[in-house]
Protein backbone atom coordinates (compact mmCIF):
# COMPACT_ATOMS: atom_id res chain seq x y z
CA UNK A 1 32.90 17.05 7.62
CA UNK A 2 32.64 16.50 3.77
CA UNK A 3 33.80 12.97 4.41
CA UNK A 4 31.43 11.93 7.02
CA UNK A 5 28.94 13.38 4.67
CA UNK A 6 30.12 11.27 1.85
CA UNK A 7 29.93 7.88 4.37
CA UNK A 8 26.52 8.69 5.08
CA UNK A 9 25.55 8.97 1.71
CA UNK A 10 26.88 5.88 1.09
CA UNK A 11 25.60 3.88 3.36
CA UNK A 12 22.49 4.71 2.81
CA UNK A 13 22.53 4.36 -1.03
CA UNK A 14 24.30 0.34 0.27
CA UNK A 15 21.50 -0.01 2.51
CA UNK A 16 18.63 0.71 0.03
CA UNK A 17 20.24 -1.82 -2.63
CA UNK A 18 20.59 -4.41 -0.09
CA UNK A 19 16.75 -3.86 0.68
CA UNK A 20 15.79 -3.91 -2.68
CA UNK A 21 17.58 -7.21 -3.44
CA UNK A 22 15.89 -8.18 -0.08
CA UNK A 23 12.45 -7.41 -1.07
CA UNK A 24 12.65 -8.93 -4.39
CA UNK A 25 14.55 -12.35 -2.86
CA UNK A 26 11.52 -12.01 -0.61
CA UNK A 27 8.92 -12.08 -3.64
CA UNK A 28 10.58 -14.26 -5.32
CA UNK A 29 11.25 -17.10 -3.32
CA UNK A 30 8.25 -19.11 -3.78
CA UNK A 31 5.86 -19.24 -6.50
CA UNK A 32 2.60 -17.04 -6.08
CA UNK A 33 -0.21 -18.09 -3.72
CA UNK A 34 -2.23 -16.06 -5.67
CA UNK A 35 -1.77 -13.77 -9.19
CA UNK A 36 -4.57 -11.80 -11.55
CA UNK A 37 -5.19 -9.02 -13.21
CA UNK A 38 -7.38 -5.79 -12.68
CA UNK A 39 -8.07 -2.81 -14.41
CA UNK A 40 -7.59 1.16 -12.88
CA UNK A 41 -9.85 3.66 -14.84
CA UNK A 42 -7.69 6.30 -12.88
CA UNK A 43 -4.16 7.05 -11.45
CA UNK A 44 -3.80 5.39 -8.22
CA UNK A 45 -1.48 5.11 -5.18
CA UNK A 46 -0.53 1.54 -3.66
CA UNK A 47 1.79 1.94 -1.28
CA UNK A 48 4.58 3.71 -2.57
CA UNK A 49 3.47 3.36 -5.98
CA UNK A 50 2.14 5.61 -8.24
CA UNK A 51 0.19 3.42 -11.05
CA UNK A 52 -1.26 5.33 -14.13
CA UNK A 53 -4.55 3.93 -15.59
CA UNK A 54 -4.34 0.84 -17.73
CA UNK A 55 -4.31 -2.76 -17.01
CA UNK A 56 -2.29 -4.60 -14.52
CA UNK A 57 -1.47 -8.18 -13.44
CA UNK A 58 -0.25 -9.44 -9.68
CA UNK A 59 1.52 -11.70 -8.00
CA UNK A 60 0.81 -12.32 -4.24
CA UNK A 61 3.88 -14.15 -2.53
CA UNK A 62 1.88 -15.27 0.68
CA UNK A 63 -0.88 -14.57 3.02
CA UNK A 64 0.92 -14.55 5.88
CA UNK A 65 2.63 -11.27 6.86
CA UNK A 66 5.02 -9.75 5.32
CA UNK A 67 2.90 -10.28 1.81
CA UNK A 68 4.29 -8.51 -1.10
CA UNK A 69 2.54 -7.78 -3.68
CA UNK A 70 4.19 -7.68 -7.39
CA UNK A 71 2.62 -5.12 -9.49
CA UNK A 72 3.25 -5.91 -13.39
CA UNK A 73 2.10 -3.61 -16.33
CA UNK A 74 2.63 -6.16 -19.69
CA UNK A 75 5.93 -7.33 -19.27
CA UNK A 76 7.37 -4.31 -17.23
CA UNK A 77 7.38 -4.48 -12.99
CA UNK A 78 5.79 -1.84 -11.65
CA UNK A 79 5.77 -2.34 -8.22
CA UNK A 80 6.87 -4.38 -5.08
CA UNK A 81 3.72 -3.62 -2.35
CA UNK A 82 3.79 -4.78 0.79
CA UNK A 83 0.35 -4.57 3.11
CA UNK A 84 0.44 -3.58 6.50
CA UNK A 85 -1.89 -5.96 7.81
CA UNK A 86 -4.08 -8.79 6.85
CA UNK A 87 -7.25 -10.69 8.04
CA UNK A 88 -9.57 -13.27 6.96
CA UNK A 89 -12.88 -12.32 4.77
CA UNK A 90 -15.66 -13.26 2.97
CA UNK A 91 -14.49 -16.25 0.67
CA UNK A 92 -17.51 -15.92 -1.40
CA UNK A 93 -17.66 -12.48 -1.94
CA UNK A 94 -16.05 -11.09 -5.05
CA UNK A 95 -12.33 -10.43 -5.40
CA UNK A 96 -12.02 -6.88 -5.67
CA UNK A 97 -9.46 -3.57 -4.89
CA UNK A 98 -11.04 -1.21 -2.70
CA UNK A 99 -9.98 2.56 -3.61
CA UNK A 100 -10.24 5.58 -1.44
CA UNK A 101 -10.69 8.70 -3.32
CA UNK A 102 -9.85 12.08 -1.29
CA UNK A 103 -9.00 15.54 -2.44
CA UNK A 104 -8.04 14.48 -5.66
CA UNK A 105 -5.61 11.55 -5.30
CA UNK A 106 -6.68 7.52 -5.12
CA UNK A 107 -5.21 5.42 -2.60
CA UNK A 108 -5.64 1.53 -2.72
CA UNK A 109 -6.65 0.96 0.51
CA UNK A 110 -7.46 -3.23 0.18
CA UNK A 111 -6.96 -5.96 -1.93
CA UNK A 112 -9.50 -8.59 -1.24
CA UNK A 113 -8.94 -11.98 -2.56
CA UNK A 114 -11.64 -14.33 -2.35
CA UNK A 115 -9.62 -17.66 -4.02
CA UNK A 116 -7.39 -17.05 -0.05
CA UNK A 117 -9.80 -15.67 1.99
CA UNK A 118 -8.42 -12.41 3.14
CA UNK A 119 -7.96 -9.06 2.64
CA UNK A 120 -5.10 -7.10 3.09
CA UNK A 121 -4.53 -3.88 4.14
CA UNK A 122 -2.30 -0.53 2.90
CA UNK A 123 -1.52 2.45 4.76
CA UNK A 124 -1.14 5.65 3.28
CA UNK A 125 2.04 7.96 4.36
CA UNK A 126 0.88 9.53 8.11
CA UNK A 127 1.27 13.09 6.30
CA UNK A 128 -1.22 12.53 3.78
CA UNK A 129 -3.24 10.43 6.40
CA UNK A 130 -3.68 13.56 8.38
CA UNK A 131 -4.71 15.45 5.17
CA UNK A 132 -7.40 12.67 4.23
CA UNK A 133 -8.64 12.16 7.69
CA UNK A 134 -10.22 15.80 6.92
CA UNK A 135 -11.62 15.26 3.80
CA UNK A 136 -14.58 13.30 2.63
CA UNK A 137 -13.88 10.58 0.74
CA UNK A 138 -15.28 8.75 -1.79
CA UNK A 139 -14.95 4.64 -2.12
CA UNK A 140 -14.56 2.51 -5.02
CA UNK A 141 -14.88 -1.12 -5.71
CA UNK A 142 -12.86 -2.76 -8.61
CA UNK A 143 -12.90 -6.32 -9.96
CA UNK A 144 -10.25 -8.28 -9.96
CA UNK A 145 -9.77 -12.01 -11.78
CA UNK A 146 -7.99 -14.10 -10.07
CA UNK A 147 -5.81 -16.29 -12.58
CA UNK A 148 -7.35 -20.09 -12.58
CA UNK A 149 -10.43 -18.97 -10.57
């Protein structure tokens, strides 16, 4: 019992290495169709990502599907986001993040890039979806600067 236990353990632990190295081979690959910076005034969620206020720079790997998105903070990765869907947009509206603010916590809900044309999409976890489909929330537009725009 204690050793199948033990196998499970770690296989899982091998199988969330291998994803990370994934992921990141993923991001990596190519050079960035798109990068910038914005600003959060406020704690946010993206993805699985808890960011703390402060300024941030990105790194979009593509606009096709899967897109990651790397999250730096200064010199320090933060994150590796990847949206759940995508779709073309506005090209001459602003870039901008689009926050969803429920019950206390603030989700980034879209990243729209106006440089590629699109917006993409993040999902938050189905339990807290549940929780926010009850609540009212509140929606907030940040700037972002798209790097050689």
């Amino acid at each position: 019992m204690r050793t199948n236990r033990t196998s499970r353990v770690v296989r899982n632990l091998v199988f969330a290495v291998a994803s990370a190295f994934i992921f990141a081979g993923i991001a990596s690959a190519q050079g960035p169709v798109s990068s910038g910076q914005f600003t959060l005034p406020f704690d946010a969620q993206w993805g699985g990502a808890t960011l703390p206020a402060g300024d941030y720079t990105f790194k979009l790997n593509s606009t096709a599907l899967p897109a990651f998105v790397r999250i730096e903070q200064g010199q320090r990765n933060v994150a590796l986001v990847m949206a759940q869907s995508s779709e073309a947009s506005d090209a001459t509206k602003q870039s901008e993040l689009i926050v969803t603010r429920s019950g206390g916590r603030a989700r980034i809900r879209v990243l729209h890039l106006a440089g590629v044309g699109t917006d993409f999409y993040y999902s938050a976890p189905k339990a807290e979806s549940r929780e926010m489909a009850s609540a009212p929330e509140l929606i907030q537009h940040l700037p972002v600067v798209l790097n050689g725009k």
